[in-house]
N, C-alpha and C. Protein backbone atom coordinates (compact mmCIF):
# COMPACT_ATOMS: atom_id res chain seq x y z
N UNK A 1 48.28 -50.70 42.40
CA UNK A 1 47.07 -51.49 42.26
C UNK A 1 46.00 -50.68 41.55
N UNK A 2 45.08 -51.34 41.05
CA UNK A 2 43.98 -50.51 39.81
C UNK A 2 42.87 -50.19 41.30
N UNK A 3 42.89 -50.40 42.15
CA UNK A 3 42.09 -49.56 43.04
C UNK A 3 42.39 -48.33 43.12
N UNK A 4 43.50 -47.82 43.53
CA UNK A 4 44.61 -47.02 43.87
C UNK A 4 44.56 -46.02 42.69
N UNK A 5 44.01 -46.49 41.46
CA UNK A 5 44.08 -45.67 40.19
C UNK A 5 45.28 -45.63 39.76
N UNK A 6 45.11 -45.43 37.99
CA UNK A 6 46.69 -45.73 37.40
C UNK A 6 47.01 -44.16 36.85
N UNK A 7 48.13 -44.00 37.19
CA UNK A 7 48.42 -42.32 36.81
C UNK A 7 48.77 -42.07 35.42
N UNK A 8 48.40 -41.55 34.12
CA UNK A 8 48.44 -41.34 33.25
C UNK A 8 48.11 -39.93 33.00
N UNK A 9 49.00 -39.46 32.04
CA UNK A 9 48.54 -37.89 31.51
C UNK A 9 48.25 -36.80 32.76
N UNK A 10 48.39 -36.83 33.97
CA UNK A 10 48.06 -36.30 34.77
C UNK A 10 46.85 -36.41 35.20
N UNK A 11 46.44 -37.40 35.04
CA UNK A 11 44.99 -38.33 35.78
C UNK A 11 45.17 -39.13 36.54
N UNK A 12 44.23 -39.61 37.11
CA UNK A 12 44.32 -40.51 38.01
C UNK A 12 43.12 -41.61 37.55
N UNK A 13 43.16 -43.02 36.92
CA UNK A 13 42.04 -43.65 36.01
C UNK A 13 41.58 -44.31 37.11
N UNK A 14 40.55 -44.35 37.31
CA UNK A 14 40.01 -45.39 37.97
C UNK A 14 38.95 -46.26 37.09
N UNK A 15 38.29 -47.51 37.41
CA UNK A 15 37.44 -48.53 36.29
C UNK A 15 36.23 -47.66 35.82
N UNK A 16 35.94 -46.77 37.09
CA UNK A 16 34.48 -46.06 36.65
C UNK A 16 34.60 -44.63 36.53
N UNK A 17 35.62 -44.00 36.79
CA UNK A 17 35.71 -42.51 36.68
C UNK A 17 37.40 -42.13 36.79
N UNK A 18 38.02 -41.00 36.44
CA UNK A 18 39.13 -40.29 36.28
C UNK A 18 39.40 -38.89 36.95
N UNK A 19 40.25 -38.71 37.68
CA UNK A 19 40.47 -37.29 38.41
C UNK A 19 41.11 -37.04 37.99
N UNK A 20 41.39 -35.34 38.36
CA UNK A 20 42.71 -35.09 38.23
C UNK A 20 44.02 -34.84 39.31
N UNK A 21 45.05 -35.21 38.67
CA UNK A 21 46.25 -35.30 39.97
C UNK A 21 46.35 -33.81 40.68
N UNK A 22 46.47 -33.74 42.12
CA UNK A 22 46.43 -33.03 42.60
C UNK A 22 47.68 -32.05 42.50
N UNK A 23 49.06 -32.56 41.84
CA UNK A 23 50.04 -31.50 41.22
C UNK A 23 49.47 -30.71 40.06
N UNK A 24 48.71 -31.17 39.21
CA UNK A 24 48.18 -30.63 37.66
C UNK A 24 47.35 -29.88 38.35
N UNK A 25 46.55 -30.19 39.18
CA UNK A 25 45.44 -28.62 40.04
C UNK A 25 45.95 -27.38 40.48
N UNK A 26 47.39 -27.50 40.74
CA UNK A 26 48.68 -26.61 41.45
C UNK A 26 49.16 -25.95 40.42
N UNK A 27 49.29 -26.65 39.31
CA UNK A 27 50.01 -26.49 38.08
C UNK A 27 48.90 -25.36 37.67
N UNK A 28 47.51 -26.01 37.19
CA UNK A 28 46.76 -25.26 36.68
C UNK A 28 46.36 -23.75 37.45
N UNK A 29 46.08 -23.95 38.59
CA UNK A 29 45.91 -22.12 38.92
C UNK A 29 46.99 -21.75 39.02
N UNK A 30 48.20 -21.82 38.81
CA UNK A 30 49.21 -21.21 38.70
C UNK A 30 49.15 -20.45 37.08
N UNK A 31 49.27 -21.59 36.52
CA UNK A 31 48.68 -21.03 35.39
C UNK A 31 47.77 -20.02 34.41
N UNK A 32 46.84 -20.09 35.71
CA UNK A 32 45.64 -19.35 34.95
C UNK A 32 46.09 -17.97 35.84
N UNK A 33 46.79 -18.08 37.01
CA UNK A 33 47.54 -16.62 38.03
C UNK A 33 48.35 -15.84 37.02
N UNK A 34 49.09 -16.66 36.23
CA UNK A 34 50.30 -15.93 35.86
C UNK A 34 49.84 -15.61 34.24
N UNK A 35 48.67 -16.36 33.68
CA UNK A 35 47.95 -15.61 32.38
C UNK A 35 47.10 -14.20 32.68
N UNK A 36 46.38 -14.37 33.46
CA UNK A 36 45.81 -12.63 34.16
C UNK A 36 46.53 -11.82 34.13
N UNK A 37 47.85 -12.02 35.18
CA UNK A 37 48.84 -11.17 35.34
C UNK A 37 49.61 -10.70 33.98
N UNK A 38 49.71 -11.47 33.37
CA UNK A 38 50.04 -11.39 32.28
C UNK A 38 48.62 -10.75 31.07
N UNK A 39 48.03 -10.66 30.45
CA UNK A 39 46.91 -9.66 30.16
C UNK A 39 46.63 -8.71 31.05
N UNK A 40 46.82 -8.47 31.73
CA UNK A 40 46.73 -7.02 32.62
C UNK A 40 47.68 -6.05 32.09
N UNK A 41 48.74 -6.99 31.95
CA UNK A 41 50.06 -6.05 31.60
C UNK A 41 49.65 -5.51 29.52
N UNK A 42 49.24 -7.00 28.82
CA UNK A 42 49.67 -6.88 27.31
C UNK A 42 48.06 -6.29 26.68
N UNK A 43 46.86 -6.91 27.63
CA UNK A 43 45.40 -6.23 27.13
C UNK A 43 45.29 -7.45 26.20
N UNK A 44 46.13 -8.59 25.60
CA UNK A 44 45.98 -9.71 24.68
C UNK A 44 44.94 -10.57 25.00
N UNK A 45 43.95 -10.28 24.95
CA UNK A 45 42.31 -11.08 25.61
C UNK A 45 42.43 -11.98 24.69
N UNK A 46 43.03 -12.12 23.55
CA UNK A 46 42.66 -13.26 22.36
C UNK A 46 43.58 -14.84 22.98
N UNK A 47 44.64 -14.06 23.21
CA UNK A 47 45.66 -15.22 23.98
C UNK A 47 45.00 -15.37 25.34
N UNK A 48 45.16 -14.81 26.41
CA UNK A 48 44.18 -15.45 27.62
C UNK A 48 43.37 -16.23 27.33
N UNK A 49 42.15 -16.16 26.21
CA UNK A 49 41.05 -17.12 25.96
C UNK A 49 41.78 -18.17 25.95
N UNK A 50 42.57 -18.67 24.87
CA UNK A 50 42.97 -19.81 24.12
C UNK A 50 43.64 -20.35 25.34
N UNK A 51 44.35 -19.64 26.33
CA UNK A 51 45.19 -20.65 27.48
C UNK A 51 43.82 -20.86 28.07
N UNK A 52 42.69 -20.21 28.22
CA UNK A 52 41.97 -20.63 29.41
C UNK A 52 41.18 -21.66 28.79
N UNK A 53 40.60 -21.73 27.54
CA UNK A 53 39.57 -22.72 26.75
C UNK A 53 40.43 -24.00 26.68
N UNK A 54 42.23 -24.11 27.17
CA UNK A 54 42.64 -24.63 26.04
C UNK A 54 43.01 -25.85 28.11
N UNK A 55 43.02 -25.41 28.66
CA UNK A 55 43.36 -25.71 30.03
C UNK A 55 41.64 -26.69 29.88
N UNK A 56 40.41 -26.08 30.17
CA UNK A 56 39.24 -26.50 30.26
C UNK A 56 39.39 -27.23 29.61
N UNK A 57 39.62 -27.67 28.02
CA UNK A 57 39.45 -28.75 27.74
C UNK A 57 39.90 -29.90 27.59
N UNK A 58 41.01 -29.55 28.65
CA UNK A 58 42.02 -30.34 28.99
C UNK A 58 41.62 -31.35 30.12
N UNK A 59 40.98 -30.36 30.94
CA UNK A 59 40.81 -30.95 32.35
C UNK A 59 38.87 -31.48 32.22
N UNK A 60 38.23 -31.31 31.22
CA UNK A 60 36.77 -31.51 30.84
C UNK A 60 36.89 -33.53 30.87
N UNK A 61 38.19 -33.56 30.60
CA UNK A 61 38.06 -35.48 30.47
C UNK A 61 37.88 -36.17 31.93
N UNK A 62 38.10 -35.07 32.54
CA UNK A 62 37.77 -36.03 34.24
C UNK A 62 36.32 -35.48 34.67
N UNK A 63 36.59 -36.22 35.59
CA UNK A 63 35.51 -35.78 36.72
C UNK A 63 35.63 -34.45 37.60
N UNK A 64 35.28 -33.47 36.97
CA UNK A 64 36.30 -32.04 37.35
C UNK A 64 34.82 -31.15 36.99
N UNK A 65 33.64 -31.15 37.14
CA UNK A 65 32.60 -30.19 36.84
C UNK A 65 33.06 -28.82 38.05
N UNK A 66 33.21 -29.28 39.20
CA UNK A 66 33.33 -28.08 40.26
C UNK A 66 34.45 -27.47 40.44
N UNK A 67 35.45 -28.40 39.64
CA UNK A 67 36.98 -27.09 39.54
C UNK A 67 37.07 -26.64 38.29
N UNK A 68 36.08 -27.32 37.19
CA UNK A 68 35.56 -26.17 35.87
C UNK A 68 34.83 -24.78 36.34
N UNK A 69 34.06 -25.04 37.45
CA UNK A 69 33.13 -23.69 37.76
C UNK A 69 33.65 -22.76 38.53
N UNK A 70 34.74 -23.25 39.46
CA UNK A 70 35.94 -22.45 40.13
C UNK A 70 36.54 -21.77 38.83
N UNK A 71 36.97 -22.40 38.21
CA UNK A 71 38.11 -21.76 37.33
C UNK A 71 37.51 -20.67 36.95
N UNK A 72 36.71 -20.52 36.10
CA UNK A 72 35.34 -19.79 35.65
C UNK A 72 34.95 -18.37 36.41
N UNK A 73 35.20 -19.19 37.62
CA UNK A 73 34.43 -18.09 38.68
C UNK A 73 35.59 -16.98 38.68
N UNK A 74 36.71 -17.49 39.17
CA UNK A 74 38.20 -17.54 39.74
C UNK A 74 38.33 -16.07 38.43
N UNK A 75 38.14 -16.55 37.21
CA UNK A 75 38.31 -15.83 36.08
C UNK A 75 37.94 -14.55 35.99
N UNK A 76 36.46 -14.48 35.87
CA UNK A 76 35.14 -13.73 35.68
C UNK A 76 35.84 -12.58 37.21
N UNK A 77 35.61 -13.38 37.91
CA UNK A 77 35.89 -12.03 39.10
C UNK A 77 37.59 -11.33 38.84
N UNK A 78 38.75 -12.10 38.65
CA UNK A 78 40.03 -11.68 38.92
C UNK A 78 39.75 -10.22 36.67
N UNK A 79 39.37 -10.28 36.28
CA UNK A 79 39.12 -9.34 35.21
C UNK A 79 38.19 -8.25 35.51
């Protein structure tokens, strides 16, 4: 039902706003875990950016301002 929201792209649409699915949130700090870990090891800061800018503007189409500022945070401190 369109209450319920329709799942697309790893969203969740609703008539007035869009989340994101709570597997793609799992997905994503995993993601951003195993890019750190990964620049720690190679020092490739040019590649880390591009996964991390490239994730944000991925997830910028929902309603996601406070797990943009996590991520961010999450970032800034784990470097």
């Amino acid at each position: 039902m369109a209450k319920d929201g329709i799942h697309f792209l790893g969203f969740r649409n609703f008539y007035y706003h869009r989340i994101l699915k709570k597997n793609k949130r799992k997905f994503i700090n995993n993601k951003i875990k195993i890019s750190i870990n990964e620049y720690k090891e190679t020092n490739d800061y040019e590649k880390l950016m591009q996964i991390i800018e490239s994730i944000l503007s991925h997830i910028e189409n929902a309603d996601t301002f406070n797990l943009r500022k996590n991520i961010v945070a999450k970032f800034t401190k784990d470097l």
